[in-house]
N, C-alpha and C. Protein backbone atom coordinates (compact mmCIF):
# COMPACT_ATOMS: atom_id res chain seq x y z
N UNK A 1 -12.15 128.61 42.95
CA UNK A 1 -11.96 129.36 44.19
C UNK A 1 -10.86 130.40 44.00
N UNK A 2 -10.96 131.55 44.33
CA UNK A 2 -9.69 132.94 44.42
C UNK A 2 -9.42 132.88 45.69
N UNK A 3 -7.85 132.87 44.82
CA UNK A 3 -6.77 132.38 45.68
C UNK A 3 -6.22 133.50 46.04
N UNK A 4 -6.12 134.28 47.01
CA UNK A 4 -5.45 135.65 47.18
C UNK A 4 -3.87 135.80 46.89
N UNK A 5 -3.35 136.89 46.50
CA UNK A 5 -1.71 136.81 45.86
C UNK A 5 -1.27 137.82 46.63
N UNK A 6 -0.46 138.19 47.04
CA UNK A 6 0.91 139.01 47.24
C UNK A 6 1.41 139.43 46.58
N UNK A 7 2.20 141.36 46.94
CA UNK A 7 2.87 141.55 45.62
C UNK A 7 4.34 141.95 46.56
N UNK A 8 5.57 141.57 46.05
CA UNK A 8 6.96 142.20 46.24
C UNK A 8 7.11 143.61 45.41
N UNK A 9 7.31 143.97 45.62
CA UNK A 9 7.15 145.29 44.13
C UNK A 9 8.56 146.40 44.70
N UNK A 10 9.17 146.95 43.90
CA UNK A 10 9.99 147.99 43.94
C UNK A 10 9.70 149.30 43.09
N UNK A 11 9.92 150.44 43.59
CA UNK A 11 9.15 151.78 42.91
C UNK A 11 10.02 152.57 42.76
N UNK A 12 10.11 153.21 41.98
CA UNK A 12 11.18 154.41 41.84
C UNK A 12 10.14 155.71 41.48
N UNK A 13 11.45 156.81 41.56
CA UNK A 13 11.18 158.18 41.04
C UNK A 13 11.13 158.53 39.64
N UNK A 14 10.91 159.23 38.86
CA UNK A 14 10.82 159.55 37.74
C UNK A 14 12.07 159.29 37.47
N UNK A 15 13.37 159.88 37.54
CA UNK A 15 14.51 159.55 37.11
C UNK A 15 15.36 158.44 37.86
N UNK A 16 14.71 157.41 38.59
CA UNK A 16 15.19 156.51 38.89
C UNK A 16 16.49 156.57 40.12
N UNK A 17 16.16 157.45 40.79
CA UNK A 17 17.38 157.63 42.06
C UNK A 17 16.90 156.83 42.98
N UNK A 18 16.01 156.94 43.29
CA UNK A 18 15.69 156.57 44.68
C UNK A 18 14.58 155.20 44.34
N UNK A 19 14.76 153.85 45.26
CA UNK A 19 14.55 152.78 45.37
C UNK A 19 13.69 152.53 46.32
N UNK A 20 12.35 151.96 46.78
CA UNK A 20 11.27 151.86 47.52
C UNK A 20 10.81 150.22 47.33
N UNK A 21 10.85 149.47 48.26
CA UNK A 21 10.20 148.22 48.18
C UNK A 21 9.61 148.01 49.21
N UNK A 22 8.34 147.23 48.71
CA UNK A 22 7.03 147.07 49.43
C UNK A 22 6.53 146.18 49.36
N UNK A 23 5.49 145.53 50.17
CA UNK A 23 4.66 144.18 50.03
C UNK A 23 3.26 144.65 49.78
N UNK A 24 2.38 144.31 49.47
CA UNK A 24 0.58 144.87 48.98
C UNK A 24 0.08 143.55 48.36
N UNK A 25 -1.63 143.70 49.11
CA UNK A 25 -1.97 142.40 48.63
C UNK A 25 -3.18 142.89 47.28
N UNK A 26 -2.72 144.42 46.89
CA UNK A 26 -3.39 145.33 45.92
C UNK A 26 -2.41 145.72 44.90
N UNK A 27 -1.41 145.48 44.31
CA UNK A 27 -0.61 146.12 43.45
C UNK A 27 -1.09 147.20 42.68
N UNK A 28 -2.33 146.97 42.21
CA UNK A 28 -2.55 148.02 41.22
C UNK A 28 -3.01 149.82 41.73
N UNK A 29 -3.94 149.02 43.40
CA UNK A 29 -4.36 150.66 44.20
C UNK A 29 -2.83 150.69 44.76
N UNK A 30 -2.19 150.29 45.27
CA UNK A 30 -0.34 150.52 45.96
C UNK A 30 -0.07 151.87 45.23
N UNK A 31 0.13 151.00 43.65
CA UNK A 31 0.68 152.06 42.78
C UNK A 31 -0.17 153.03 42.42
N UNK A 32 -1.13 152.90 42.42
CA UNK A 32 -2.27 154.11 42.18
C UNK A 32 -1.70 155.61 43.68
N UNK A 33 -1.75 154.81 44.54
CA UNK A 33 -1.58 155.75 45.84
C UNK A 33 -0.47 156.28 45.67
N UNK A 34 1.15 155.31 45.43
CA UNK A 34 2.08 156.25 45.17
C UNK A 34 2.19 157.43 44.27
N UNK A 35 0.83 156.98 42.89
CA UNK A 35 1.46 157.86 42.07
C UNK A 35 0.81 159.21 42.28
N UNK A 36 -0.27 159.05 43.27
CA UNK A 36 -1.02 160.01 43.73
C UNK A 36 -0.61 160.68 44.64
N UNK A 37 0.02 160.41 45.35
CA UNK A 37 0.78 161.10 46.70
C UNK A 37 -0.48 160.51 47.67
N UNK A 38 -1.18 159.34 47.75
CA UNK A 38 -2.10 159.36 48.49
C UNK A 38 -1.72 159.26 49.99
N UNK A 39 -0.56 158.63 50.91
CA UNK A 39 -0.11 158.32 51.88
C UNK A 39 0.97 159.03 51.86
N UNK A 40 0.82 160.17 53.01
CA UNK A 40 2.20 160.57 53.57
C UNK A 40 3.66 159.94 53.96
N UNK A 41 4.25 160.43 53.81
CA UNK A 41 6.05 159.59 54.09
C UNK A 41 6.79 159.36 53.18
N UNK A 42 7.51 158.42 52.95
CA UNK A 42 9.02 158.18 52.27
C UNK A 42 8.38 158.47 50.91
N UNK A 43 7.31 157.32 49.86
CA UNK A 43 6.79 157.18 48.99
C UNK A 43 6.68 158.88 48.53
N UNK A 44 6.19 159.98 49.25
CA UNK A 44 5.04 160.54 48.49
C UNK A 44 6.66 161.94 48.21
N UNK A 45 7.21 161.74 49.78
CA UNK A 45 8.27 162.64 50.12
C UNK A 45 9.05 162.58 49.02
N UNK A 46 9.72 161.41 48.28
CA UNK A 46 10.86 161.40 47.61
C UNK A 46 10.15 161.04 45.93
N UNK A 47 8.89 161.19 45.94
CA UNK A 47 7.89 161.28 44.40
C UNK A 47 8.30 159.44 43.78
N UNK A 48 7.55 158.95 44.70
CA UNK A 48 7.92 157.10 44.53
C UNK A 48 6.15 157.39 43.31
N UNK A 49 6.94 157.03 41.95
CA UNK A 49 5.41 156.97 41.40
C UNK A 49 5.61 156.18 39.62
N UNK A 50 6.84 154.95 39.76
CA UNK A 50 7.10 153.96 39.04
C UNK A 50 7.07 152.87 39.83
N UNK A 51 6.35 151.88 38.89
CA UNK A 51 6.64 150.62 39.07
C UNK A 51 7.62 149.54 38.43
N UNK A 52 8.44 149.71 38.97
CA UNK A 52 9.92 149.01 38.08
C UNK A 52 10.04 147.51 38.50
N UNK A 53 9.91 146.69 38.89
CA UNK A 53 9.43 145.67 39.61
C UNK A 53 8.64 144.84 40.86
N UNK A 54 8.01 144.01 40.05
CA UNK A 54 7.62 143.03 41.24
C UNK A 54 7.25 141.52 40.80
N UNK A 55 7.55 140.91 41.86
CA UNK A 55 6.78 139.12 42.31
C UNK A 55 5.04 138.69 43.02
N UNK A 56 5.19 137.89 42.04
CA UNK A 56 3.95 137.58 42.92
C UNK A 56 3.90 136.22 43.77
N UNK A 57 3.18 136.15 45.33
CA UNK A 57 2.78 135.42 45.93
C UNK A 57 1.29 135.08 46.70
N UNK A 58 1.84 133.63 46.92
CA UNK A 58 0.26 132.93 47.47
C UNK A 58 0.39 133.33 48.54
N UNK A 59 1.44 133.27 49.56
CA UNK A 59 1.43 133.49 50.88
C UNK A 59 2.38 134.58 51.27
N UNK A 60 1.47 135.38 52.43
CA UNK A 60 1.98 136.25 52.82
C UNK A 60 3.36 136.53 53.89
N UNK A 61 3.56 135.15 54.10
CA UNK A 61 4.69 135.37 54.91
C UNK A 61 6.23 135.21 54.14
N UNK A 62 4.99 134.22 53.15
CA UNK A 62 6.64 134.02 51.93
C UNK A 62 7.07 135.68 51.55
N UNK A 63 5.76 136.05 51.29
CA UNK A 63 6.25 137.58 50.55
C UNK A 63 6.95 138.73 51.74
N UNK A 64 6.54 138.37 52.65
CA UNK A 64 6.78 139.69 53.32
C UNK A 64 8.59 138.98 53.57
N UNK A 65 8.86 137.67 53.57
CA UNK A 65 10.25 137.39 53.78
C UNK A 65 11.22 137.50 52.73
N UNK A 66 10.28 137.38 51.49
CA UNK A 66 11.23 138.05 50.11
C UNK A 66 11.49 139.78 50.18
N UNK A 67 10.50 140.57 50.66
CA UNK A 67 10.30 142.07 51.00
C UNK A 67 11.59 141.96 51.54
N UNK A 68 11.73 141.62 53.05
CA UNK A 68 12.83 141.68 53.84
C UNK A 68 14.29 141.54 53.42
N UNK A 69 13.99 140.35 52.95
CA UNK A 69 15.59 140.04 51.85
C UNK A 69 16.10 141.19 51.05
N UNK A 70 15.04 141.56 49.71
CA UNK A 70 15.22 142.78 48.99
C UNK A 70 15.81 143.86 49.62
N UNK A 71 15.20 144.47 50.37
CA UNK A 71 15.29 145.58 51.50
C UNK A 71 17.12 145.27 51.93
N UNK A 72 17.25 144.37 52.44
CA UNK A 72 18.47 143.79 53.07
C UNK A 72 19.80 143.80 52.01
N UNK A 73 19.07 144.04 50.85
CA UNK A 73 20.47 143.98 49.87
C UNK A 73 20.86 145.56 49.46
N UNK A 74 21.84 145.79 48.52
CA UNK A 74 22.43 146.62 48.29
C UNK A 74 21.59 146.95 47.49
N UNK A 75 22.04 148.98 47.22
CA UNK A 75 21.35 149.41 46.01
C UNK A 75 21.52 148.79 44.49
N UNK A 76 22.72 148.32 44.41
CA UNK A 76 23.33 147.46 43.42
C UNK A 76 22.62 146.73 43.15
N UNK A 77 22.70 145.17 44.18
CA UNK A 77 21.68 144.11 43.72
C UNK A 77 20.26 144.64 43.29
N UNK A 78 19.07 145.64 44.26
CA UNK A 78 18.19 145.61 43.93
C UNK A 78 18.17 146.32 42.10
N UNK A 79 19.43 147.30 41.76
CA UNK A 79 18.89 147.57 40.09
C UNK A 79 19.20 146.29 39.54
N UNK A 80 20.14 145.29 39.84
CA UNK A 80 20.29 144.03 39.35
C UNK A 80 19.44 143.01 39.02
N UNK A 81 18.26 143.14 40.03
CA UNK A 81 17.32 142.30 40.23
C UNK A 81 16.15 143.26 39.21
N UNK A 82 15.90 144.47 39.11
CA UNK A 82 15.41 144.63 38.25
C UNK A 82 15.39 145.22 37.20
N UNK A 83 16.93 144.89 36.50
CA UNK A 83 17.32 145.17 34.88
C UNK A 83 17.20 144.03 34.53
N UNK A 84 17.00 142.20 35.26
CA UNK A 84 17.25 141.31 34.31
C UNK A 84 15.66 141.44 34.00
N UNK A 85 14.33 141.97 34.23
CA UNK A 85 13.21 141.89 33.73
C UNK A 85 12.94 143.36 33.63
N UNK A 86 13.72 144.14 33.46
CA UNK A 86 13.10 145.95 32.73
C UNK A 86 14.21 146.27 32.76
N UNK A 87 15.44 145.74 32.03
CA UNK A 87 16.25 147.05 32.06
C UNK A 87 16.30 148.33 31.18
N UNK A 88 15.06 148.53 31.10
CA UNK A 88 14.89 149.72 31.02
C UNK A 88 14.16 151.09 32.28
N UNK A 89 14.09 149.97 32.92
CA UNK A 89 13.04 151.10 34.19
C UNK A 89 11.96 151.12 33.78
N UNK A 90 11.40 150.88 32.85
CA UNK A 90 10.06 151.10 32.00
C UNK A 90 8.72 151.02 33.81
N UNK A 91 8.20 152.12 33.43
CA UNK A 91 7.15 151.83 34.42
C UNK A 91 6.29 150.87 33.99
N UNK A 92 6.19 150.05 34.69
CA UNK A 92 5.01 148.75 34.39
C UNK A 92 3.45 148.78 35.12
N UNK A 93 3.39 149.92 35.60
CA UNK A 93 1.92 150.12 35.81
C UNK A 93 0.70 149.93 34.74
N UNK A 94 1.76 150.24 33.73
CA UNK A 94 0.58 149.83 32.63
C UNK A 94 0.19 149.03 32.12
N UNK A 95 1.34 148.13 32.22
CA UNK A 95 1.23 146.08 32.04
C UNK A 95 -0.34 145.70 33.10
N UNK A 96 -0.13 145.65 34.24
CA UNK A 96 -0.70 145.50 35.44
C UNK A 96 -2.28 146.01 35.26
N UNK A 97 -2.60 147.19 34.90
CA UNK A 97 -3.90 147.66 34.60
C UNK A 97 -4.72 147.59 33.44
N UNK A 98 -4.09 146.44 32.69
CA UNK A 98 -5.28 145.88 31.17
C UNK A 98 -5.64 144.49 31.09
């Protein structure tokens, strides 16, 4: 049986200024759209079109309450949270799509 997942995910800009976190129960079209400019607003405005981290979940309320947390912390913690699994920024869209 498929079990549907959740994604936590954080996105950056090409040079990594600006910080974007999101919940999607699609990770791979999410990032497809950011990198497309497909949805108007913050994402497309400030060129959100890396995937520098994310979690996965079974349930959606767990995820959308990890979203919230993230969101809730400093710019600090969130590069903290994701240099201990990319500190390089490495876009990981490409992990995700093979």
């Amino acid at each position: 049986m498929f079990t549907k997942q959740y994604y936590v995910y954080i996105a950056s800009n090409k040079i990594n200024t600006v910080l974007y976190t999101g919940v999607t129960n699609n990770l791979i079209k999410r990032m497809y759209q950011h990198k497309n400019k497909m949805v108007a607003g913050f994402t497309s405005k400030y060129n959100i079109i890396k995937l520098v981290y994310y979690e996965v979940y079974r349930d959606i309320n767990e995820a959308i309450k990890r979203e919230k947390q993230i969101k809730g912390g400093s710019r600090q913690e969130k590069i903290d949270l994701i240099k201990k699994i990319n500190p390089t920024f490495k876009d990981l869209y490409q992990d995700i799509i093979k």
